[in-house]
Protein backbone atom coordinates (compact mmCIF):
# COMPACT_ATOMS: atom_id res chain seq x y z
CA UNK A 1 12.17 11.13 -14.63
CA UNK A 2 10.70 14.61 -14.29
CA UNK A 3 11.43 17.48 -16.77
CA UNK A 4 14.20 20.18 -15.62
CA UNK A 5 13.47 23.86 -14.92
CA UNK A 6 14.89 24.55 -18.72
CA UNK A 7 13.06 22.20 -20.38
CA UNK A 8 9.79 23.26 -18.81
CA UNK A 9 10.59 27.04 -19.29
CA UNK A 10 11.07 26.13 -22.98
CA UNK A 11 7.14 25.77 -23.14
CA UNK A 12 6.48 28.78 -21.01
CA UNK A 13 4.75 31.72 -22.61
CA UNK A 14 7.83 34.15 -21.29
CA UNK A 15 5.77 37.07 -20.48
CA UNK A 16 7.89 37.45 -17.18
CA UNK A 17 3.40 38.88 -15.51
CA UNK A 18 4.82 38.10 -12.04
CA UNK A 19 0.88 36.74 -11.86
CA UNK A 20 2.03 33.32 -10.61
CA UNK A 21 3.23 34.53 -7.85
CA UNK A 22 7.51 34.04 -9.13
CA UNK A 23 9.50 37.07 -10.29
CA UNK A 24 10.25 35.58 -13.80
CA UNK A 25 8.83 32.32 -15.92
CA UNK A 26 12.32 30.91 -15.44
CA UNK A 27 11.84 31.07 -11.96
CA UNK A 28 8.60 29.34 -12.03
CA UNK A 29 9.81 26.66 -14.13
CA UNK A 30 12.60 25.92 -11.40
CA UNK A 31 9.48 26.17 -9.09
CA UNK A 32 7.48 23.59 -10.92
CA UNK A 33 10.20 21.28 -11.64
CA UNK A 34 10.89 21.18 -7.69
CA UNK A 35 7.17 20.36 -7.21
CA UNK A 36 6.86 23.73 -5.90
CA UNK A 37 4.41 25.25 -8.23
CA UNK A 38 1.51 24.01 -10.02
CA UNK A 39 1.61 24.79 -13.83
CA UNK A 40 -2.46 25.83 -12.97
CA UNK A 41 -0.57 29.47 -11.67
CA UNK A 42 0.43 30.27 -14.78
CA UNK A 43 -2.99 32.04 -16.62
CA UNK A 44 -1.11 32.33 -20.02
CA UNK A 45 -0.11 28.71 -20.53
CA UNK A 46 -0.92 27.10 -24.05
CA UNK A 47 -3.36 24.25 -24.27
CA UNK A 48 -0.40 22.72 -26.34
CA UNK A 49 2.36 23.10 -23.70
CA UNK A 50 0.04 22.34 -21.61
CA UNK A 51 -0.55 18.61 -22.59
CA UNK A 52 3.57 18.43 -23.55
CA UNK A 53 4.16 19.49 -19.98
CA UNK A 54 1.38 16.74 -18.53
CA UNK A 55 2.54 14.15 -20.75
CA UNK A 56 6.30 14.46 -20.13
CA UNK A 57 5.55 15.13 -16.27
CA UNK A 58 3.41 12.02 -16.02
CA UNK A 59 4.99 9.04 -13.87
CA UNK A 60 6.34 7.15 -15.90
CA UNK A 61 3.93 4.31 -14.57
CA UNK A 62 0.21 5.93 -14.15
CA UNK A 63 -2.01 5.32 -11.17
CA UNK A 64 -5.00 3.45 -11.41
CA UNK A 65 -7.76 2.89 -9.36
CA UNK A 66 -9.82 -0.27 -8.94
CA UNK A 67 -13.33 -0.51 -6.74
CA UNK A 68 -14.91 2.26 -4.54
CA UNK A 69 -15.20 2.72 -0.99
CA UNK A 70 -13.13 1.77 2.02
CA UNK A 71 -11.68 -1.35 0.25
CA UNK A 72 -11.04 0.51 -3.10
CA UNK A 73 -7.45 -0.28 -3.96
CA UNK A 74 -4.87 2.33 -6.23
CA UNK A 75 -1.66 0.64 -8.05
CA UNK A 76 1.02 2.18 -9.93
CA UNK A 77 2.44 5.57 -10.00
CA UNK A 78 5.97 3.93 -9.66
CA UNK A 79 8.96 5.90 -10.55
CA UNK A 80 11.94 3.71 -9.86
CA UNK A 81 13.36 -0.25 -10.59
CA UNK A 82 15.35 -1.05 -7.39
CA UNK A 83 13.43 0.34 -4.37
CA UNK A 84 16.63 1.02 -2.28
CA UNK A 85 16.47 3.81 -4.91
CA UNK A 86 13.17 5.24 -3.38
CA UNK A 87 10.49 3.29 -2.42
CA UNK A 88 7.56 1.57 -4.32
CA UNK A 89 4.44 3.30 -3.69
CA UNK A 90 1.53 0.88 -3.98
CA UNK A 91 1.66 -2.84 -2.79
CA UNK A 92 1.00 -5.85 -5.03
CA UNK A 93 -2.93 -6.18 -4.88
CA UNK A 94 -3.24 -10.28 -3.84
CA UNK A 95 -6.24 -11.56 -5.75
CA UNK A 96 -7.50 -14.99 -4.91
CA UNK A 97 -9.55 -16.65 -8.10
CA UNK A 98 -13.08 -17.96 -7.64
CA UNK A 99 -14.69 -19.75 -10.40
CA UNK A 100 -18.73 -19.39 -11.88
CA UNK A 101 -18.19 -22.98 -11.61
CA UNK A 102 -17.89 -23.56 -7.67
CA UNK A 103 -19.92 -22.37 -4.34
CA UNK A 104 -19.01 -18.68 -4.78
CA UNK A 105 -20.40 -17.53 -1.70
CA UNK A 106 -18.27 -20.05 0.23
CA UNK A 107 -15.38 -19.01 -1.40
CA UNK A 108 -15.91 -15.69 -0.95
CA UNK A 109 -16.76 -15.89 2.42
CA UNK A 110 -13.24 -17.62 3.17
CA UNK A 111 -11.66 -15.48 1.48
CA UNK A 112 -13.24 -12.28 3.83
CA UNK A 113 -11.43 -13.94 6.43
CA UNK A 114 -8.09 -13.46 5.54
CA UNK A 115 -7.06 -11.15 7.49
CA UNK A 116 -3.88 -10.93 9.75
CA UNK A 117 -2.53 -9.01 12.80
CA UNK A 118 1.31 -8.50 12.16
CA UNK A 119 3.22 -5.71 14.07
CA UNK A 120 0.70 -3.97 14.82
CA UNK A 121 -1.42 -3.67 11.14
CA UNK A 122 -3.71 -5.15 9.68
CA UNK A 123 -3.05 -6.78 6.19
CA UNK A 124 -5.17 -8.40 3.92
CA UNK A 125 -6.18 -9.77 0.95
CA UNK A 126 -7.01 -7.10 -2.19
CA UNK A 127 -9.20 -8.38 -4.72
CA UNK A 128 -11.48 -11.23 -5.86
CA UNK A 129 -11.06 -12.50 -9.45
CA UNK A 130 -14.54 -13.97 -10.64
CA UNK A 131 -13.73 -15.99 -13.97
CA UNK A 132 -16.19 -17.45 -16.76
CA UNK A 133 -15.20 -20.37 -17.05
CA UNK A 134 -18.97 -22.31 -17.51
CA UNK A 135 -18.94 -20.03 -20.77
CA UNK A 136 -22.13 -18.69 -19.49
CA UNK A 137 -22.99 -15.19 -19.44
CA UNK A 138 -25.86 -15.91 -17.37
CA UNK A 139 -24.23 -17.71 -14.93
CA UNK A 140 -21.00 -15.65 -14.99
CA UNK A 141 -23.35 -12.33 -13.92
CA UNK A 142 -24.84 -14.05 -11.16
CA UNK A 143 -21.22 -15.31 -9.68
CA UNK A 144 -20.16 -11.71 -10.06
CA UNK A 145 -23.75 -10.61 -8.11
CA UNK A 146 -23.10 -13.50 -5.92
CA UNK A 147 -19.52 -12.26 -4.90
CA UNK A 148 -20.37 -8.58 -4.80
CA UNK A 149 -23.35 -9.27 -2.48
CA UNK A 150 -20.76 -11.18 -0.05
CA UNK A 151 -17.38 -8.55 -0.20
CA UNK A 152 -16.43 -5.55 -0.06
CA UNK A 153 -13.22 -6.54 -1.70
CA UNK A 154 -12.85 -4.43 -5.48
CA UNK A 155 -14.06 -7.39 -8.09
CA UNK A 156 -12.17 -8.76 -11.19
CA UNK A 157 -14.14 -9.69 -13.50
CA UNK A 158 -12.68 -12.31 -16.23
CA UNK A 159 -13.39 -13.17 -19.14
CA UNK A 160 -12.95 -12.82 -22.94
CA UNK A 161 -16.54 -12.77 -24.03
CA UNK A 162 -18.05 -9.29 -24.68
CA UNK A 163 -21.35 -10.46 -23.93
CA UNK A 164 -20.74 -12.15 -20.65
CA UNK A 165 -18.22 -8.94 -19.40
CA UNK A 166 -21.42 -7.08 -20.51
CA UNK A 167 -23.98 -9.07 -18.59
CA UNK A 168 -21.62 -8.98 -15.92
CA UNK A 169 -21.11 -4.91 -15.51
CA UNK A 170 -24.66 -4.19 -15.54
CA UNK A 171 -24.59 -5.73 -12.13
CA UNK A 172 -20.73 -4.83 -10.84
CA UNK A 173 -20.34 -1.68 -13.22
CA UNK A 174 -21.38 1.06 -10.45
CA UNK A 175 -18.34 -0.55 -8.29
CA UNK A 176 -15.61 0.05 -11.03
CA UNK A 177 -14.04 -3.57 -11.22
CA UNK A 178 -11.02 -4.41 -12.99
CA UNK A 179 -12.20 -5.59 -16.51
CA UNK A 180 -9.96 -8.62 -18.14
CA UNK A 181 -9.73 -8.47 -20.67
CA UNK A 182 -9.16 -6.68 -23.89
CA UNK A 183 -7.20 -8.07 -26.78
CA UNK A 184 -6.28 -8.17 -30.56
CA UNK A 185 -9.64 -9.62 -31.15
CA UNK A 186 -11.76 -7.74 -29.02
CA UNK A 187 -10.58 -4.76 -27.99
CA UNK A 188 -13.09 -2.65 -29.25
CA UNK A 189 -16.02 -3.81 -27.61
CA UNK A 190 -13.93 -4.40 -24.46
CA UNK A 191 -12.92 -0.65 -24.13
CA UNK A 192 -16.33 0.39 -25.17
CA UNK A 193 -17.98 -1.21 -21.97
CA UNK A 194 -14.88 0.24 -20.07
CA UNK A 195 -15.57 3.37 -20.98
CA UNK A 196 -19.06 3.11 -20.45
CA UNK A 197 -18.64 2.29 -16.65
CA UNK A 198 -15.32 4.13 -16.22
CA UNK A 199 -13.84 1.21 -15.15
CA UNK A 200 -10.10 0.06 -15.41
CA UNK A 201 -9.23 -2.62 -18.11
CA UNK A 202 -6.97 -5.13 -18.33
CA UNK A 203 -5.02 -4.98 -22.10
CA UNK A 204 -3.57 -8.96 -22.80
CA UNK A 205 -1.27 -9.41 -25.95
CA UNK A 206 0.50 -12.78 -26.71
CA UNK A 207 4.05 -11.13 -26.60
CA UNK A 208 4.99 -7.99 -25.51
CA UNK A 209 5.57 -6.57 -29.37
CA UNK A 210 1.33 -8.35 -29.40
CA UNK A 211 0.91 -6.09 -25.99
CA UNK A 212 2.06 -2.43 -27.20
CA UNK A 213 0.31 -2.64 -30.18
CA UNK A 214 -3.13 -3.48 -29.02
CA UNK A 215 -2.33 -1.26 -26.09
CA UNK A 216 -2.08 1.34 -28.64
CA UNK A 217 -5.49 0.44 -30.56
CA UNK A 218 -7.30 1.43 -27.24
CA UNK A 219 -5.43 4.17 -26.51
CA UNK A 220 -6.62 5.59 -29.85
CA UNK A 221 -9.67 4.72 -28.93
CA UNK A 222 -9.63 7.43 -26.45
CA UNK A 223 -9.40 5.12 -22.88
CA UNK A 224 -6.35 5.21 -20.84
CA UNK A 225 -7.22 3.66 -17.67
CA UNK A 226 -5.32 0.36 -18.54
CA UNK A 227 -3.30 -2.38 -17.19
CA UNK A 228 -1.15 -5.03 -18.86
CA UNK A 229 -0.91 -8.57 -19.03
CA UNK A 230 1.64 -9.96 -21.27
CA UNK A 231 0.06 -12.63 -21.40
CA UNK A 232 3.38 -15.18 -20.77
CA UNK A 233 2.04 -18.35 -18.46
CA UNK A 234 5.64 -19.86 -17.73
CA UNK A 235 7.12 -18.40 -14.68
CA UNK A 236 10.43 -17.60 -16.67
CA UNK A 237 8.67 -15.97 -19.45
CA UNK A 238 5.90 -13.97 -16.75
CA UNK A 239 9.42 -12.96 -14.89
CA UNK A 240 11.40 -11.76 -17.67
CA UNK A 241 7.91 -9.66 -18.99
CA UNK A 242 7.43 -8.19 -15.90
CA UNK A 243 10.96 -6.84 -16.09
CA UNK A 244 11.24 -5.70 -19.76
CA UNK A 245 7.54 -4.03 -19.21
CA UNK A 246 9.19 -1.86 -16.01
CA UNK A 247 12.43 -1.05 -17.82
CA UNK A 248 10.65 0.09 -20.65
CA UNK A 249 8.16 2.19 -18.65
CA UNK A 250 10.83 4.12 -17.14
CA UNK A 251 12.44 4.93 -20.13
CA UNK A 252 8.79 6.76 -20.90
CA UNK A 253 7.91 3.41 -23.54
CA UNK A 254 4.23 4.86 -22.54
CA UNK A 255 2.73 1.55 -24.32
CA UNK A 256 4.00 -0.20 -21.35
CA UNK A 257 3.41 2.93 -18.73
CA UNK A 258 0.61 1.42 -16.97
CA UNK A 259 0.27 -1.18 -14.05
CA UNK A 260 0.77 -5.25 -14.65
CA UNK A 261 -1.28 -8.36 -13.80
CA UNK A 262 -0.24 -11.55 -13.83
CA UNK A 263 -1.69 -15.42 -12.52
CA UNK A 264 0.46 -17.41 -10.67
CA UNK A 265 -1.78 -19.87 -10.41
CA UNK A 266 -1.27 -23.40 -10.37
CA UNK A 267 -2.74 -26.97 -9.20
CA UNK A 268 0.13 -27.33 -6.38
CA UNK A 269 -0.62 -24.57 -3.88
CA UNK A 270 3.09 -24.36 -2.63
CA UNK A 271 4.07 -24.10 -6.86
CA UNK A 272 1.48 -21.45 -6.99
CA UNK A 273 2.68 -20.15 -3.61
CA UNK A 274 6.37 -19.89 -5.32
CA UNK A 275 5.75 -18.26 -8.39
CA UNK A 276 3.36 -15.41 -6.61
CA UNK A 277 6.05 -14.38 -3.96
CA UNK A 278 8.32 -14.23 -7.34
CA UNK A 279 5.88 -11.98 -9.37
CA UNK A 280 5.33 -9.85 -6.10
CA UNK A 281 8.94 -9.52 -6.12
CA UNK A 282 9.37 -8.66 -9.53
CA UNK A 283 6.70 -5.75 -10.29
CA UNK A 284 2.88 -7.08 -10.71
CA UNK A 285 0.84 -4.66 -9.40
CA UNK A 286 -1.79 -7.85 -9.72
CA UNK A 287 -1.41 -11.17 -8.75
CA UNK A 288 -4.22 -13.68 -9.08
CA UNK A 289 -3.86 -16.85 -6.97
CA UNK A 290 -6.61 -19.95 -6.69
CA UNK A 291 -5.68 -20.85 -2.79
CA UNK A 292 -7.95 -19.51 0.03
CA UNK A 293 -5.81 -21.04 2.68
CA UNK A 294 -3.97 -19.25 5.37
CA UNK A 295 -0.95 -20.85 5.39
CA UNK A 296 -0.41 -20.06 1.36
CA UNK A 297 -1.47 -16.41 1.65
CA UNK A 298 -0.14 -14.91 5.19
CA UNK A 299 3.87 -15.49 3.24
CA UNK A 300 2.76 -13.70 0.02
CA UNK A 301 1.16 -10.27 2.57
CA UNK A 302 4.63 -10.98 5.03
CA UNK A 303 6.63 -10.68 1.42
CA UNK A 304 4.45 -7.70 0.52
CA UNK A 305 5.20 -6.04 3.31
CA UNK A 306 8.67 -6.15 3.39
CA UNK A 307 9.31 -5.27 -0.07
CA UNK A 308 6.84 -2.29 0.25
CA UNK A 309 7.69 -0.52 3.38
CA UNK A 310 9.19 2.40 2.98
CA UNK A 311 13.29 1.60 3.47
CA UNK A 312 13.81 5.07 4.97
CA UNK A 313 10.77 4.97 7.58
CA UNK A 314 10.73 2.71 10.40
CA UNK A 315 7.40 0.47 11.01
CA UNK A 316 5.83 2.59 13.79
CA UNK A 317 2.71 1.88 16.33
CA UNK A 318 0.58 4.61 17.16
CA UNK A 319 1.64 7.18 20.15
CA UNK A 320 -1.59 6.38 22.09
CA UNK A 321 -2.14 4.43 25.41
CA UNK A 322 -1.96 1.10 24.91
CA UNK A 323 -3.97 -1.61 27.92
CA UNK A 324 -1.91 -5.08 28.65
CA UNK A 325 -4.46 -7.64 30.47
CA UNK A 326 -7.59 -4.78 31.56
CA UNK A 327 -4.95 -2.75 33.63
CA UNK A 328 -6.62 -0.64 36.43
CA UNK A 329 -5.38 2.16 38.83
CA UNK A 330 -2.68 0.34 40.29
CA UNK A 331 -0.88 -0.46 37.21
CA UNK A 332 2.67 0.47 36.16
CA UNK A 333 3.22 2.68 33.52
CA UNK A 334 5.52 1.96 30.86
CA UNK A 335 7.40 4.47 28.66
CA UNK A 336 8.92 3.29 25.47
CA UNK A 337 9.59 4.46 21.57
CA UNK A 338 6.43 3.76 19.03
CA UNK A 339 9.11 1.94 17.02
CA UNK A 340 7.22 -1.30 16.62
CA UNK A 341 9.50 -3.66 17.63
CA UNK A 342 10.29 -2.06 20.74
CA UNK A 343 6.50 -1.66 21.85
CA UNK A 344 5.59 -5.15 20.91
CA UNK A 345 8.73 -6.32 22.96
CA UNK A 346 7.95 -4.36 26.31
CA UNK A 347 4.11 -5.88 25.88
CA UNK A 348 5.17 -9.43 24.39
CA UNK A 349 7.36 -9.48 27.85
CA UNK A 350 4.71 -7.61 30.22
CA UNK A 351 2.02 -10.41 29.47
CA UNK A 352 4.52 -12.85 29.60
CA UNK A 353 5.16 -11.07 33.58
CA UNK A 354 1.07 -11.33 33.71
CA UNK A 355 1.25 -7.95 35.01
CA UNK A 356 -1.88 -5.46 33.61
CA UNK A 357 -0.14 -2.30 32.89
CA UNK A 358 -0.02 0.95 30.71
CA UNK A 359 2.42 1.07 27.67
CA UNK A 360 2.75 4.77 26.54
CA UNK A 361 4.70 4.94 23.22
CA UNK A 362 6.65 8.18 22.83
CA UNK A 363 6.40 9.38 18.97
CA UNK A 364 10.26 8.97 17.76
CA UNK A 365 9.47 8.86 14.08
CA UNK A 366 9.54 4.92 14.63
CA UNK A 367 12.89 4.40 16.07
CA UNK A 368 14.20 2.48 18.71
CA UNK A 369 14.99 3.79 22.34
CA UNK A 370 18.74 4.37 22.51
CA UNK A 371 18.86 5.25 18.28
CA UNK A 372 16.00 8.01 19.66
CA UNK A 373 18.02 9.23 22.34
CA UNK A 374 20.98 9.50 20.66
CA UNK A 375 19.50 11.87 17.85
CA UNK A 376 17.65 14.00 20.24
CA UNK A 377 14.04 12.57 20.01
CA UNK A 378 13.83 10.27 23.08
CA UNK A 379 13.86 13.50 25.95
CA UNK A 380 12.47 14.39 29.13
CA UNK A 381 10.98 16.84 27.28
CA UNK A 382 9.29 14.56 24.66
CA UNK A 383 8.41 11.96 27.46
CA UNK A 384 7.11 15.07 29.35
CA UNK A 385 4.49 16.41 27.04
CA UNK A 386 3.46 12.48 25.81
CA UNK A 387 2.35 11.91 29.40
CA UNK A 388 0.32 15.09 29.93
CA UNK A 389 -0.97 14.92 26.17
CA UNK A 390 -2.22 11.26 26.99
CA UNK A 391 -3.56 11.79 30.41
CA UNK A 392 -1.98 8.42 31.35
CA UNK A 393 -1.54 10.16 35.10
CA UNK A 394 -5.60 10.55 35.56
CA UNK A 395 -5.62 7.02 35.02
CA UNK A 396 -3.75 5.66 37.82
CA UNK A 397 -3.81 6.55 41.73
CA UNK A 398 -0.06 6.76 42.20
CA UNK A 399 2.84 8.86 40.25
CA UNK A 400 5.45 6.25 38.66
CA UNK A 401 6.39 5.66 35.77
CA UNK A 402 9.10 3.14 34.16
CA UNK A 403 11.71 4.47 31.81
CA UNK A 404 13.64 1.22 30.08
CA UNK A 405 16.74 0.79 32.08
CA UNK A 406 19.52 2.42 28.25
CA UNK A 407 18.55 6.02 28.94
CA UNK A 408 18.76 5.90 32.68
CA UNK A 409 20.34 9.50 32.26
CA UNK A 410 16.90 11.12 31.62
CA UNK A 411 15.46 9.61 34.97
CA UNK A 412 16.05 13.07 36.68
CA UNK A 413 15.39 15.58 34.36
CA UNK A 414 11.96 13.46 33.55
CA UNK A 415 10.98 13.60 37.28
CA UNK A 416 11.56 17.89 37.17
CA UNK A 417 9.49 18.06 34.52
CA UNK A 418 6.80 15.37 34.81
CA UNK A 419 6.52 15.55 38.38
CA UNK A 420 6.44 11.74 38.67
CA UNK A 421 8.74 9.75 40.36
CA UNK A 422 10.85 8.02 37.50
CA UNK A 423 12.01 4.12 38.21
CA UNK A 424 14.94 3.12 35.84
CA UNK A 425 13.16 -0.29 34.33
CA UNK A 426 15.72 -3.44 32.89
CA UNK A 427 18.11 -2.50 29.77
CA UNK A 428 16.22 -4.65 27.75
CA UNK A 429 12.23 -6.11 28.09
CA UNK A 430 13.20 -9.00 28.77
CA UNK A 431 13.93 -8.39 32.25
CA UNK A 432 10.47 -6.72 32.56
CA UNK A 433 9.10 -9.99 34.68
CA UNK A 434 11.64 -10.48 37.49
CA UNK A 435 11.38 -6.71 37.53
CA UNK A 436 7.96 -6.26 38.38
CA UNK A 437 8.50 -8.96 40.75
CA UNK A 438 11.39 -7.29 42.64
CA UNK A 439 10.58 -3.78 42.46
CA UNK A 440 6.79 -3.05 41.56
CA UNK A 441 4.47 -3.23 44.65
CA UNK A 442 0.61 -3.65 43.08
């Protein structure tokens, strides 16, 4: 999507100074549109080909950021349709709904505990949506106060009433929610208070022809920290937006170059279930759900994750030393890859064994033992300098340590160089638990 060498050097000033550092401007055009150079070198730019160059260099969906802190969440900044083409860069933010109308601290306070252990990471919930519906400004402001005082989750503040979105961002304004929303009727006011507290808004049309325009309005307006909602509510139609809106973005449509959000909820929590997984699947950058309950949230984060992990890097656990049951100085001392599955296998199977030992996790780049062998990353010498980097030996009053059983080739060379005595462990961790009882003395 990105602008080639020749097209950028067309807005050069062609003065050839040598001041930013490459021997021509053609040069640092090829520079820039590698993502070499920074068009800030160059001290002769125009203002004008300076915006062309940002504009036509922007991605073609823009980043936006919603909340502060540690919890503050970014979206967008996606360049591609299929993700086997690159990767997506930021994750669907999972919103869970909590009406003025009901015990928002309760809510809220279920809703903190969502949080899940998988592989390793922790994954979470992103966002709560607080929504007017008493059609009280009073009471919507003190359900927003209510929710902020009880999360640190980013807040999304709904409603279509300019007075009770005001009320509401005089308390959660400092903590940049995400404002919904602004439409043909409104959209004034709307990105007035937006502006005012720098906060991103949410742009709703009735169609998508409705959408551009009003998105359009604002952007006159001067305001550009946006995000769409179509504003379809059957699955089909929601679908079939969410498609047309990333198709056009990538063609550079800019009306439609900004993040989506879209409600999947619904009465029946496995319906609502359903047509979130499908929305995650198909671009929102936003989903809003009404269900608080474990078993209707943990699928949408599993479905997260998959789709957005990186297809070209491996899921990897930290190269670190890892405890099994309080291990103490007479515990083995396991080496293995930090490709997740295989460290979560060799201490799934060790606790099965009810044997307290050490895992130490050579960094492979997150592959698996005999794939990191094979390409050269798996060594004595990588085991080698893991162990002394660690200091897994200070730990323990004898000098063993278990290689798995696949690359029982580098038992000798690791024993040169670590000075350990190297025992060849079971191909696969499996046999971890009749192997500490045959060959491991505590």
């Amino acid at each position: 999507m990105g602008l080639t060498g020749l097209e950028i050097f067309k807005q050069l000033p062609k003065k050839n100074c040598k001041e930013c550092g490459q021997p021509t401007c053609l040069a640092f055009a090829m520079q820039l549109a590698a993502g070499k150079a920074s068009l800030d070198a160059c001290p002769y730019v125009s203002d004008a080909a300076r915006e062309a160059l940002d504009s036509a260099s922007a991605p073609p969906v823009a980043l936006i950021k919603i909340g502060v802190g540690e919890k503050a969440i970014e979206l967008g900044n996606e360049t591609v349709l299929f993700r086997h083409d690159k990767r997506f860069e930021h994750p669907t933010a999972i919103t869970i709904r909590v009406s003025d109308n009901e015990d928002v601290k309760a809510k809220v306070e279920k809703i903190n505990k969502l949080v899940f252990d998988r592989v390793g990471q922790i994954h979470e919930v992103s966002m709560v949506a607080i929504t007017n519906d008493s059609g009280d400004a009073a009471k919507f402001a003190e359900a927003v106060k209510t929710a902020q005082d009880n999360t640190a989750y980013p807040l999304m503040l709904v409603t279509s009433d300019v007075a009770a979105m005001e009320k509401a961002l005089e308390v959660a304004g400092a903590n940049k929610p995400l404002v919904y929303a602004a439409d043909a009727n409104n959209y004034e006011a709307m990105t007035n208070l937006a502006k005012k507290y720098e906060a991103p808004l949410v742009v709703k049309g009735t169609d998508l022809n409705n959408l551009a325009e009003v998105v359009e309005k604002v952007v006159a307006l001067g305001y550009k920290n946006l995000m769409l909602d179509s504003g379809a509510t059957e699955i089909s139609r929601m679908v079939a937006d969410q498609v047309q809106i990333r198709r056009s973005a990538l063609k550079l449509f800019r009306p439609f170059g900004y993040p989506t959000v879209a409600f999947a909820t619904n009465d029946d929590p496995m319906m609502e279930a359903m047509n979130a997984a499908t929305l995650i699947a198909k671009y929102a950058a936003v989903v809003v759900v009404n269900s608080a309950e474990p078993e209707h949230i943990l699928p949408l984060i599993t479905l997260r994750l998959n789709i957005y992990t990186d297809p070209q890097k491996p899921i990897a656990v930290e190269s670190k030393i890892y405890e099994i049951l309080n291990p103490g100085p007479d515990a083995p001392v396991l080496i293995t890859t930090n490709f997740s599955l295989s460290y979560f296998c060799v201490a799934g199977d060790t606790e099965a064994a009810r044997m307290p030992a050490y895992i130490i996790p050579v960094d492979t780049d997150g592959i698996s033992v005999l794939t990191a062998w094979a390409a050269g990353k798996f060594t004595p010498e990588s085991i080698a300098d893991t162990i002394k980097k660690l200091g897994i030996m200070e730990k323990v009053n004898h000098n063993k340590i278990i290689i798995p059983g696949g690359v029982a080739v580098l038992s000798g060379k690791t024993a040169e160089l670590t000075g350990c005595e190297v025992i060849v462990g079971p191909r696969e961790s499996a046999g971890l638990p009749s192997f500490f009882k045959q060959r491991w003395n505590k």
